[in-house]
PDB file of N, CA and C in Angstrom:
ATOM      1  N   UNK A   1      12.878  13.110  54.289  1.00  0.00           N
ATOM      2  CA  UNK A   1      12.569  14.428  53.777  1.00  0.00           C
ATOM      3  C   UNK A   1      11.841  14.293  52.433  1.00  0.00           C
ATOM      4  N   UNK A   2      10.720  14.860  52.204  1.00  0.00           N
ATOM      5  CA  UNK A   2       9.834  14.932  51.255  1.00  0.00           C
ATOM      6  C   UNK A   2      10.144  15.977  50.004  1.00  0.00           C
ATOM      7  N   UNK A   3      10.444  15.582  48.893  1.00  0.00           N
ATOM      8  CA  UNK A   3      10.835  16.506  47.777  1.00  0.00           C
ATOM      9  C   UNK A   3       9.842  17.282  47.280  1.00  0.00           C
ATOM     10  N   UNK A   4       9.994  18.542  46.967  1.00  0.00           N
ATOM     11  CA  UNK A   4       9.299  19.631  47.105  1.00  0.00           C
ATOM     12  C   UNK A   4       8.363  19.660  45.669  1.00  0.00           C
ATOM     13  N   UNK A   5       7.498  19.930  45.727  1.00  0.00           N
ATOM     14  CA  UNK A   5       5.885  19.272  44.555  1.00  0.00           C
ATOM     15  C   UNK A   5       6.004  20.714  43.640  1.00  0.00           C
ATOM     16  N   UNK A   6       6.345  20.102  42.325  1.00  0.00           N
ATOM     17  CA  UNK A   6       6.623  20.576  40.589  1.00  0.00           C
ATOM     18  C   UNK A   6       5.530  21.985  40.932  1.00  0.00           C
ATOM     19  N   UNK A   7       5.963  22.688  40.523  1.00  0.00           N
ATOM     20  CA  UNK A   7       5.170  24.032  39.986  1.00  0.00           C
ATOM     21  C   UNK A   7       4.782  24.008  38.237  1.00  0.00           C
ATOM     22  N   UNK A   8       3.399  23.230  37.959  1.00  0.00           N
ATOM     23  CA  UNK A   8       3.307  23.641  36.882  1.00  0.00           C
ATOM     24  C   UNK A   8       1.920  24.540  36.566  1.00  0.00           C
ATOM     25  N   UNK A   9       2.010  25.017  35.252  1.00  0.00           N
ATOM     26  CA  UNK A   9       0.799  25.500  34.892  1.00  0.00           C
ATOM     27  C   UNK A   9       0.158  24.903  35.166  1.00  0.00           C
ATOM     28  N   UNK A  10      -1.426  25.823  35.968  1.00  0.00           N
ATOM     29  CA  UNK A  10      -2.911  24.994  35.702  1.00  0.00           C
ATOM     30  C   UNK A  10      -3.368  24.445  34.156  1.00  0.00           C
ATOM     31  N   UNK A  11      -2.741  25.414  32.912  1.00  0.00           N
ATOM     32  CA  UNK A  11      -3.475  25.585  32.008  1.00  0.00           C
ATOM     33  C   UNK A  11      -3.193  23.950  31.286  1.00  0.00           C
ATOM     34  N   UNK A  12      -2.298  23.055  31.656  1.00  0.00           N
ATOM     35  CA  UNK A  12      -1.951  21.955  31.507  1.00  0.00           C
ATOM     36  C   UNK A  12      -2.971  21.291  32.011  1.00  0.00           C
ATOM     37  N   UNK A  13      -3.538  20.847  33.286  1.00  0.00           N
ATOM     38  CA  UNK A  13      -4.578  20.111  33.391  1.00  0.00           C
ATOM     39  C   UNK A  13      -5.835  20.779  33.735  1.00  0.00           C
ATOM     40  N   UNK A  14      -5.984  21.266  32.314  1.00  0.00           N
ATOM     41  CA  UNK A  14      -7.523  21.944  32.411  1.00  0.00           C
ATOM     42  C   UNK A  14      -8.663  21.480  32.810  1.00  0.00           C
ATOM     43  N   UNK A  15      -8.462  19.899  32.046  1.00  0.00           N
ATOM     44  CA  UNK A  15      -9.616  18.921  32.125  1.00  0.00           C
ATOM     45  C   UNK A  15      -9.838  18.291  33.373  1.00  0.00           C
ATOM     46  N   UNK A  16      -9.084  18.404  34.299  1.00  0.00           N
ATOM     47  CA  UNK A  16      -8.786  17.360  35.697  1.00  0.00           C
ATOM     48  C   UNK A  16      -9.010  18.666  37.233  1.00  0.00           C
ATOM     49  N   UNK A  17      -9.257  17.958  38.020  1.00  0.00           N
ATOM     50  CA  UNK A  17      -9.493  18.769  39.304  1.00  0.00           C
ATOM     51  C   UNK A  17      -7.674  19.236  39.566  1.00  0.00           C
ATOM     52  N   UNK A  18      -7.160  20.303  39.165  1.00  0.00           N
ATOM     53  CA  UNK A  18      -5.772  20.205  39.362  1.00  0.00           C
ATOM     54  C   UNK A  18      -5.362  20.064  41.091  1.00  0.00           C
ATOM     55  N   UNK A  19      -6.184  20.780  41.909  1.00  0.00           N
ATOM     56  CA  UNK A  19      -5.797  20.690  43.444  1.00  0.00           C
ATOM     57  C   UNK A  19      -5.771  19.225  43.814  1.00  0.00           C
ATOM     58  N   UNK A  20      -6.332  18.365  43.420  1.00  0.00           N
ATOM     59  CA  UNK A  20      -6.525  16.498  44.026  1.00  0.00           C
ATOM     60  C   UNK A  20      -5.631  15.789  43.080  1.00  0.00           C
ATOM     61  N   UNK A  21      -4.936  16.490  41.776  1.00  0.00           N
ATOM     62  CA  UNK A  21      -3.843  15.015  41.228  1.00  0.00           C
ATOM     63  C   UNK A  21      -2.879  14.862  42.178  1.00  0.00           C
ATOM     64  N   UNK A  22      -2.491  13.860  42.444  1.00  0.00           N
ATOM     65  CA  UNK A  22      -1.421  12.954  42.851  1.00  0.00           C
ATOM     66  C   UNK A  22      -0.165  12.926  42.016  1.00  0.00           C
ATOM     67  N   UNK A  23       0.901  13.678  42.704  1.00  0.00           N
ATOM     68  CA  UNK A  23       2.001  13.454  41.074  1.00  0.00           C
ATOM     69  C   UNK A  23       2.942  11.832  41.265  1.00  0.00           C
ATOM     70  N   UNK A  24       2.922  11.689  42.265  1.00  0.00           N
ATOM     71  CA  UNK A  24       3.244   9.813  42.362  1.00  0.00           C
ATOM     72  C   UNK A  24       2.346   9.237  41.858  1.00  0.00           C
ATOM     73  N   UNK A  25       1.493   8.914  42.421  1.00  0.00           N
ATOM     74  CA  UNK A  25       0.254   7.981  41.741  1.00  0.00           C
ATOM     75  C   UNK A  25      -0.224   7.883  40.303  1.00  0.00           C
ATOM     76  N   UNK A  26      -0.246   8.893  39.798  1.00  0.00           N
ATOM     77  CA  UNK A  26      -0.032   9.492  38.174  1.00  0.00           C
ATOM     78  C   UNK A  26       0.732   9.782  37.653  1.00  0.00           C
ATOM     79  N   UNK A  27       1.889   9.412  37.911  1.00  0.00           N
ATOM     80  CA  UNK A  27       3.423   9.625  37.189  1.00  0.00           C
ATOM     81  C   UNK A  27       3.529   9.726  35.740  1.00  0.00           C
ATOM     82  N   UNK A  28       2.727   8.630  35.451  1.00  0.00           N
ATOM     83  CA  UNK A  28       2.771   8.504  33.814  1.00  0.00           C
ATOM     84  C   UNK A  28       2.228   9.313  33.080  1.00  0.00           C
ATOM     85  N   UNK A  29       0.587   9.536  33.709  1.00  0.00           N
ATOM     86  CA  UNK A  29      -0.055  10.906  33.455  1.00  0.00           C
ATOM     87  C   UNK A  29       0.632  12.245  33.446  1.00  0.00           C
ATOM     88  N   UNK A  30       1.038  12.440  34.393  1.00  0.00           N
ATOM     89  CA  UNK A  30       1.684  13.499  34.425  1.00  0.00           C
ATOM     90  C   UNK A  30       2.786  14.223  33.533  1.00  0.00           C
ATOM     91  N   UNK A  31       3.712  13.195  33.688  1.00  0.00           N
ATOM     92  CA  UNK A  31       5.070  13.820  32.672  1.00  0.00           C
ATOM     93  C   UNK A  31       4.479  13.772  31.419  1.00  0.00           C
ATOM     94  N   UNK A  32       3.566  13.015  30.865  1.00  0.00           N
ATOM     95  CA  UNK A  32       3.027  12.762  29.396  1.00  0.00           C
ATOM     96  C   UNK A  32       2.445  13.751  28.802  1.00  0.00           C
ATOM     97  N   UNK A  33       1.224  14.634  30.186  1.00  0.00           N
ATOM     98  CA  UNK A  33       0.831  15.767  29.628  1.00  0.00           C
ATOM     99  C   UNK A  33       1.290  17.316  29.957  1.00  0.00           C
ATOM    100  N   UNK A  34       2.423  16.842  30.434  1.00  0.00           N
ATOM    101  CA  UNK A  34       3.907  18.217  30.604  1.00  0.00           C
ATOM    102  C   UNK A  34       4.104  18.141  29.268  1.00  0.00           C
ATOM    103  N   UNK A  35       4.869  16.983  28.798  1.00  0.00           N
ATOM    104  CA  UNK A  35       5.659  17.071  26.883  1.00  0.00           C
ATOM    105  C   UNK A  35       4.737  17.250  26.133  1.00  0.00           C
ATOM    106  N   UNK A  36       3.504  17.178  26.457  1.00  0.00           N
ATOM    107  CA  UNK A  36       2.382  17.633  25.266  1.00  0.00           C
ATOM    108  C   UNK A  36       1.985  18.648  25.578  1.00  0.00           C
ATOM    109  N   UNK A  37       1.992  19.427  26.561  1.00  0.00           N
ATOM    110  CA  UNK A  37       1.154  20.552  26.420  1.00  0.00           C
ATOM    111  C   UNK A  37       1.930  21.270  27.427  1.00  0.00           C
ATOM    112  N   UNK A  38       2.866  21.458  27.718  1.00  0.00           N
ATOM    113  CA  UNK A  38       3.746  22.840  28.790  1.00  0.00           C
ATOM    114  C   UNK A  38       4.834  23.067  28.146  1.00  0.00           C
ATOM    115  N   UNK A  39       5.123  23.913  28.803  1.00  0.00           N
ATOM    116  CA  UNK A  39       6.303  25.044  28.398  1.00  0.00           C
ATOM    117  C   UNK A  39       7.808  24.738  28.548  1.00  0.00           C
ATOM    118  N   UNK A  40       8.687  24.861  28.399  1.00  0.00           N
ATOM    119  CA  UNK A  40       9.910  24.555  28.710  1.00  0.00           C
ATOM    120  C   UNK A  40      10.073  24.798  30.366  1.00  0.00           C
ATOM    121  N   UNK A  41       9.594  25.475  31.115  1.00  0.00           N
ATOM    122  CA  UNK A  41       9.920  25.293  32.713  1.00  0.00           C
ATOM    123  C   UNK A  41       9.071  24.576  33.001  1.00  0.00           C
ATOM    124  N   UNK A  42       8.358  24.004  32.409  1.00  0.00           N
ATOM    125  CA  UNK A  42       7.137  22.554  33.092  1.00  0.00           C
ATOM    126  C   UNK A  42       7.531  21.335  32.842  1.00  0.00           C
ATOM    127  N   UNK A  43       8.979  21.593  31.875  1.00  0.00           N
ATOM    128  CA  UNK A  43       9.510  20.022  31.645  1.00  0.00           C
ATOM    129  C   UNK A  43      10.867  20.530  32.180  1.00  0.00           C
ATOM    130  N   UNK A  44      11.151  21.785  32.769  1.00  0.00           N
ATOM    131  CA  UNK A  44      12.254  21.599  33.429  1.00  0.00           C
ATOM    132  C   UNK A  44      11.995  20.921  34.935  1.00  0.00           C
ATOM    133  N   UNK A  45      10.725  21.692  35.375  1.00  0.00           N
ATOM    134  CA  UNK A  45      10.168  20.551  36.538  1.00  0.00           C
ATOM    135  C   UNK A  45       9.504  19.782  36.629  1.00  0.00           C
ATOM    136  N   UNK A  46       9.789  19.003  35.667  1.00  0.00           N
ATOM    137  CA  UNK A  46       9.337  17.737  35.490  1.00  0.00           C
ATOM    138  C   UNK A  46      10.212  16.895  35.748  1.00  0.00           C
ATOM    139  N   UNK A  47      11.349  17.072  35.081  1.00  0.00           N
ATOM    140  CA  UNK A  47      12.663  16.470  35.185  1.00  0.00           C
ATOM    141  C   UNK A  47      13.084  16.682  36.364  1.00  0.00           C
ATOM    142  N   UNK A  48      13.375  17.465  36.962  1.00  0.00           N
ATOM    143  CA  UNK A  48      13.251  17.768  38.415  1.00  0.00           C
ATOM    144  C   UNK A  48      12.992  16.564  39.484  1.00  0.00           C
ATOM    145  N   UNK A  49      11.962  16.702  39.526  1.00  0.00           N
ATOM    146  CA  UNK A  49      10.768  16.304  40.246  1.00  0.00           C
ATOM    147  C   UNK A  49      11.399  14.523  40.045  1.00  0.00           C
ATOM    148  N   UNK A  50      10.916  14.441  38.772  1.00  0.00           N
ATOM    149  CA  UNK A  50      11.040  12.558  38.514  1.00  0.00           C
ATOM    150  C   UNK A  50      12.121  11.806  38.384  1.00  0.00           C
ATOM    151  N   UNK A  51      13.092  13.022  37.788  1.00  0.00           N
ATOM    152  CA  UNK A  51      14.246  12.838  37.677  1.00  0.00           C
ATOM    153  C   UNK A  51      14.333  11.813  36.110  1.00  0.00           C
ATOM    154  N   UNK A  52      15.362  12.050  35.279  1.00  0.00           N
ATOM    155  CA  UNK A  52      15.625  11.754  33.679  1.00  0.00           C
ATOM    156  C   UNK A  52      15.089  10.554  33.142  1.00  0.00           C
ATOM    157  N   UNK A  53      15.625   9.007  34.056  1.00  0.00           N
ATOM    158  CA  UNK A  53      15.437   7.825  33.973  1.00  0.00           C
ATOM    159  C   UNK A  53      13.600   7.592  33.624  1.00  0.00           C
ATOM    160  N   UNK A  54      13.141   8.287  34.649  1.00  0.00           N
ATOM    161  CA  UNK A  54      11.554   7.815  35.014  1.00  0.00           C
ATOM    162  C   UNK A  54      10.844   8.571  34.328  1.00  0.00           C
ATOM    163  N   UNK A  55      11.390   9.989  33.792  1.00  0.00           N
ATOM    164  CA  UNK A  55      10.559  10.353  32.447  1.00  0.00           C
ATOM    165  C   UNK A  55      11.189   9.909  30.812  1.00  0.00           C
ATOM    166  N   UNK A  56      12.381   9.373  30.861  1.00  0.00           N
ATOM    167  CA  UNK A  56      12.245   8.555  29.823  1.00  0.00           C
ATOM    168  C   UNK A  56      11.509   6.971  29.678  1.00  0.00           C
ATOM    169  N   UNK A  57      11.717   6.568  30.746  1.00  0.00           N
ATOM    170  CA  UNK A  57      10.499   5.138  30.801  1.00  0.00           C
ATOM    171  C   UNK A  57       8.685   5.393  30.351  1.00  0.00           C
ATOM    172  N   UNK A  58       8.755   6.569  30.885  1.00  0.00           N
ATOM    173  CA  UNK A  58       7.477   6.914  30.568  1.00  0.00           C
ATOM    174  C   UNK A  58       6.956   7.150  29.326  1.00  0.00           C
ATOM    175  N   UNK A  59       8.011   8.260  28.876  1.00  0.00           N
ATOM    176  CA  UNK A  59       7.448   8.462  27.315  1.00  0.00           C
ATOM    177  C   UNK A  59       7.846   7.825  26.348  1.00  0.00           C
ATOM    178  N   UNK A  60       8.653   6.505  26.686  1.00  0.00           N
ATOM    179  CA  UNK A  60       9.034   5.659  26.192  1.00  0.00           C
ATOM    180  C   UNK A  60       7.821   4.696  26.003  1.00  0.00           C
ATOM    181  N   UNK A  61       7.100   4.319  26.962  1.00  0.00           N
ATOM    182  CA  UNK A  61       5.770   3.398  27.061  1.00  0.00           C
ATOM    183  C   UNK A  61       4.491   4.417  26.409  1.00  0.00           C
ATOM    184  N   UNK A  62       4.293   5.570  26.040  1.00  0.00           N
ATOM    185  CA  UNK A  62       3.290   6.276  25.711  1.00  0.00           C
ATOM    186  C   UNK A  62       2.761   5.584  24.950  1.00  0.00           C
ATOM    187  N   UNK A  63       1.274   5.999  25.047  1.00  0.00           N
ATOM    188  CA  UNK A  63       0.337   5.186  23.829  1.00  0.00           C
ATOM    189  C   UNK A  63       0.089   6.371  22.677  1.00  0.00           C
ATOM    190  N   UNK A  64       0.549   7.853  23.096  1.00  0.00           N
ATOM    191  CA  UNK A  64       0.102   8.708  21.997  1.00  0.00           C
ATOM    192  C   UNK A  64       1.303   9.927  22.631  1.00  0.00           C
ATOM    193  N   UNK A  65       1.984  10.606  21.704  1.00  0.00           N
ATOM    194  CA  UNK A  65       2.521  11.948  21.880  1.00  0.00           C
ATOM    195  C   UNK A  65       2.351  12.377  20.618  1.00  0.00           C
ATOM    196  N   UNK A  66       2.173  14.075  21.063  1.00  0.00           N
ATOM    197  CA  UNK A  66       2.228  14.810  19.016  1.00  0.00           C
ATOM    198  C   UNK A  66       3.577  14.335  18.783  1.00  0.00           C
ATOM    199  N   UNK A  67       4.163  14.633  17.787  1.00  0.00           N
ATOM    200  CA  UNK A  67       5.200  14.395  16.934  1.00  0.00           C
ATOM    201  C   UNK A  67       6.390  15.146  17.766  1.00  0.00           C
ATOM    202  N   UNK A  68       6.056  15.971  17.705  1.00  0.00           N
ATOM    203  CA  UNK A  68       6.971  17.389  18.216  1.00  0.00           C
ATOM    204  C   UNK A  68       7.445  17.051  19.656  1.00  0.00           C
ATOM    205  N   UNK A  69       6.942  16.159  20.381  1.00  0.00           N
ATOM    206  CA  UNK A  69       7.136  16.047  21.771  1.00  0.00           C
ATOM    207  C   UNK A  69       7.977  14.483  21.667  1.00  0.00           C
ATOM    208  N   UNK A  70       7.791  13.840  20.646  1.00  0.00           N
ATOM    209  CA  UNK A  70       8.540  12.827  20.514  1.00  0.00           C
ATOM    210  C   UNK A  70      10.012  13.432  20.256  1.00  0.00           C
ATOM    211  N   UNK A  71      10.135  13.938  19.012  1.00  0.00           N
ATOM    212  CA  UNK A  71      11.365  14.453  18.905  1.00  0.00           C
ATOM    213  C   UNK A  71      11.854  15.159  19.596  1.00  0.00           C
ATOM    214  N   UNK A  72      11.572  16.198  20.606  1.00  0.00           N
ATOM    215  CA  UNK A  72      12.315  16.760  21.837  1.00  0.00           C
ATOM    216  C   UNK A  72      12.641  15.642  23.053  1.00  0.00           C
ATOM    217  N   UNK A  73      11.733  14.865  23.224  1.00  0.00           N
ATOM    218  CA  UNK A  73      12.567  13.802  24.032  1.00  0.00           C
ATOM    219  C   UNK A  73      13.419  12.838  23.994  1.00  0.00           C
ATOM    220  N   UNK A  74      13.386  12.651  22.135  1.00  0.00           N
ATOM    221  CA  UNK A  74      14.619  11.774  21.431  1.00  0.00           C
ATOM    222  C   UNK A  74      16.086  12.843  21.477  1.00  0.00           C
ATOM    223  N   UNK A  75      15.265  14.164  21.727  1.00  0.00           N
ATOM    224  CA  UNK A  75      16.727  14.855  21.292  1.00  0.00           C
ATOM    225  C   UNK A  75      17.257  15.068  23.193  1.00  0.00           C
ATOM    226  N   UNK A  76      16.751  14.882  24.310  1.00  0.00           N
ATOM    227  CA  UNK A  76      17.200  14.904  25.407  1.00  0.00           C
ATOM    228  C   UNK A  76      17.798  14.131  26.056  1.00  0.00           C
ATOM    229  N   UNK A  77      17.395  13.021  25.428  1.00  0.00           N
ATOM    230  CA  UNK A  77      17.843  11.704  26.027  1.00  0.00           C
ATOM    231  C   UNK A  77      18.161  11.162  25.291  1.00  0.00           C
ATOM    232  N   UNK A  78      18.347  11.438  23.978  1.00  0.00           N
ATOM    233  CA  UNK A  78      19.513  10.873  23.380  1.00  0.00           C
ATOM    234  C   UNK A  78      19.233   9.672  22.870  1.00  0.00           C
ATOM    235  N   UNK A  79      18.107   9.146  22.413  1.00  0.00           N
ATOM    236  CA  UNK A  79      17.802   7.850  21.768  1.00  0.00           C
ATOM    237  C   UNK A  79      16.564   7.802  20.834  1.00  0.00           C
ATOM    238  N   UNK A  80      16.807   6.541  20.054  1.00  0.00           N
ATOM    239  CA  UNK A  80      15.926   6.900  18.548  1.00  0.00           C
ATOM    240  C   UNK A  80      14.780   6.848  18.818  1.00  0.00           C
ATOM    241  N   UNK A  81      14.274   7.497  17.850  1.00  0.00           N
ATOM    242  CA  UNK A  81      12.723   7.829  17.575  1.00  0.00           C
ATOM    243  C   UNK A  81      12.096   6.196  17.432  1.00  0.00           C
ATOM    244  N   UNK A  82      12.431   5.467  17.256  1.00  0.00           N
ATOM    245  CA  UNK A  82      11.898   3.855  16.983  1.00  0.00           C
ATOM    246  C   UNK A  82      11.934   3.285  18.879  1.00  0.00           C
ATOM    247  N   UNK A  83      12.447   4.205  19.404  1.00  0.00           N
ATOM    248  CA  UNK A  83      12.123   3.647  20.983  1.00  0.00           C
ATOM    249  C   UNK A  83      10.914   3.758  21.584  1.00  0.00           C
ATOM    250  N   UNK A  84      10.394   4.558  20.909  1.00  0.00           N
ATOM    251  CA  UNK A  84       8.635   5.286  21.222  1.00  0.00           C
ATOM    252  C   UNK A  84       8.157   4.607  20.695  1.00  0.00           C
ATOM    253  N   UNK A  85       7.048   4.204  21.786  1.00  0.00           N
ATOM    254  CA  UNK A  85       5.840   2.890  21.258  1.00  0.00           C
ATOM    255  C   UNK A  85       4.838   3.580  20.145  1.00  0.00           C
ATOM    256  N   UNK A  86       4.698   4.978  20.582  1.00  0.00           N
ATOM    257  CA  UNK A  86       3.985   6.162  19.973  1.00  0.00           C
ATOM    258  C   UNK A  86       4.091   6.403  18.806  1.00  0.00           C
ATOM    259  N   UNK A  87       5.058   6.620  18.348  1.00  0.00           N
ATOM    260  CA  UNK A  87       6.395   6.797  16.784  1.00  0.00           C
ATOM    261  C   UNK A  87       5.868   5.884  16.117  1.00  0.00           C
ATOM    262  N   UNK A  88       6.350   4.016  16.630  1.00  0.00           N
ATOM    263  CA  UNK A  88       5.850   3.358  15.739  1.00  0.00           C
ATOM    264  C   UNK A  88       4.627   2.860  15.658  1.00  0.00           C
ATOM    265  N   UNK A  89       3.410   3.086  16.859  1.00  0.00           N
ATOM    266  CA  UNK A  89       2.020   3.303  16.357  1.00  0.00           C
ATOM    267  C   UNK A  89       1.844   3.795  15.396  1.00  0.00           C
ATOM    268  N   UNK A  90       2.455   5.423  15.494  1.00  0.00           N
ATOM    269  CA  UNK A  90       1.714   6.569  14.355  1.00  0.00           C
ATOM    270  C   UNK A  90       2.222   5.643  12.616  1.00  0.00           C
ATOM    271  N   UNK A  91       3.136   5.616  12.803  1.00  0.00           N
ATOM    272  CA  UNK A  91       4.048   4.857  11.721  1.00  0.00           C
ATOM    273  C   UNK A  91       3.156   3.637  11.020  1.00  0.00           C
ATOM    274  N   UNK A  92       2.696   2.738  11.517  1.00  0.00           N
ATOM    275  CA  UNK A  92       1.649   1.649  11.243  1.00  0.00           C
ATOM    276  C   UNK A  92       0.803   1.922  10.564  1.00  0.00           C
ATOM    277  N   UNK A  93       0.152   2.987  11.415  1.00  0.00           N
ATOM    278  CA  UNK A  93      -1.386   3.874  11.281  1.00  0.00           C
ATOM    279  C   UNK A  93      -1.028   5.094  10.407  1.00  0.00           C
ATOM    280  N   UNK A  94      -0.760   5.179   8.906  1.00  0.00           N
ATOM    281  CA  UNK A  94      -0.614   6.510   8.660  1.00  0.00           C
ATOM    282  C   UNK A  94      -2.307   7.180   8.126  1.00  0.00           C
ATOM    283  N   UNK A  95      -1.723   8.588   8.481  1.00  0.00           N
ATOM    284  CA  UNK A  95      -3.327   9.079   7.982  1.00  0.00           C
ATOM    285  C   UNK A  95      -3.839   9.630   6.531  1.00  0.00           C
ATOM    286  N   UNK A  96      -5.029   9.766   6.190  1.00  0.00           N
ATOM    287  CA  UNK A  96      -5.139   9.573   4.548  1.00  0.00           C
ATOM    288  C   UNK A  96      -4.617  10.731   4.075  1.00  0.00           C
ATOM    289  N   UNK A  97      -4.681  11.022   2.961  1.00  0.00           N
ATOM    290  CA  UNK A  97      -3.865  11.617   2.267  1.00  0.00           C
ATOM    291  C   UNK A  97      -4.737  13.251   2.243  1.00  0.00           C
ATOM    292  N   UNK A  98      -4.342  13.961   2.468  1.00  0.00           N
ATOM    293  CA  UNK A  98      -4.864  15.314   2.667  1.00  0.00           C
ATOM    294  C   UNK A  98      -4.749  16.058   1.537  1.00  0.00           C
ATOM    295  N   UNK A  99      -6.014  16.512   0.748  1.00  0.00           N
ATOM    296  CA  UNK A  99      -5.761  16.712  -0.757  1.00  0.00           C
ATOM    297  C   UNK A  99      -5.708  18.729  -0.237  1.00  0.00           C
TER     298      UNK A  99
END
């Protein structure tokens, strides 16, 4: 039996043919640009869908999240902000000083 395919906003993948993504094949894609750019029922079916484990692996390996999407997934799953590859990119790389 085939599990029933996430209802999210189009307005999330604006940039992409939304009718042809693949949500297996793009897994990583996917949940990455749910926590950056959807709503609280687009990461409720997200979670759903991938289930907790496989969207914390994911945004765990990210190469970029805003800030804000880091800390809501540290606060869901329950583990530090230094677990995000993202966190301590930004952290390395700080940006100049904004007068």
């Amino acid at each position: 039996m085939e599990k029933p395919k996430p209802v999210f906003n189009r307005r999330i993948f604006w940039d992409i043919n939304f009718d042809n993504l693949d949500y297996d094949l793009r897994s990583s894609f996917v949940i990455e640009r749910v926590f950056e750019r959807g709503d609280v029922e687009d990461i409720r079916q997200c979670r759903r869908y991938y289930g907790d484990e496989a969207v914390k692996q994911a945004l765990v390996k990210a190469k970029w999240l805003p800030l804000k999407s880091i800390y809501l997934a540290s606060a869901l799953f329950n583990n530090s902000l230094e677990d995000y590859r993202c966190y301590i990119l930004a952290q390395s790389n700080p940006l100049h000083f904004q007068y």
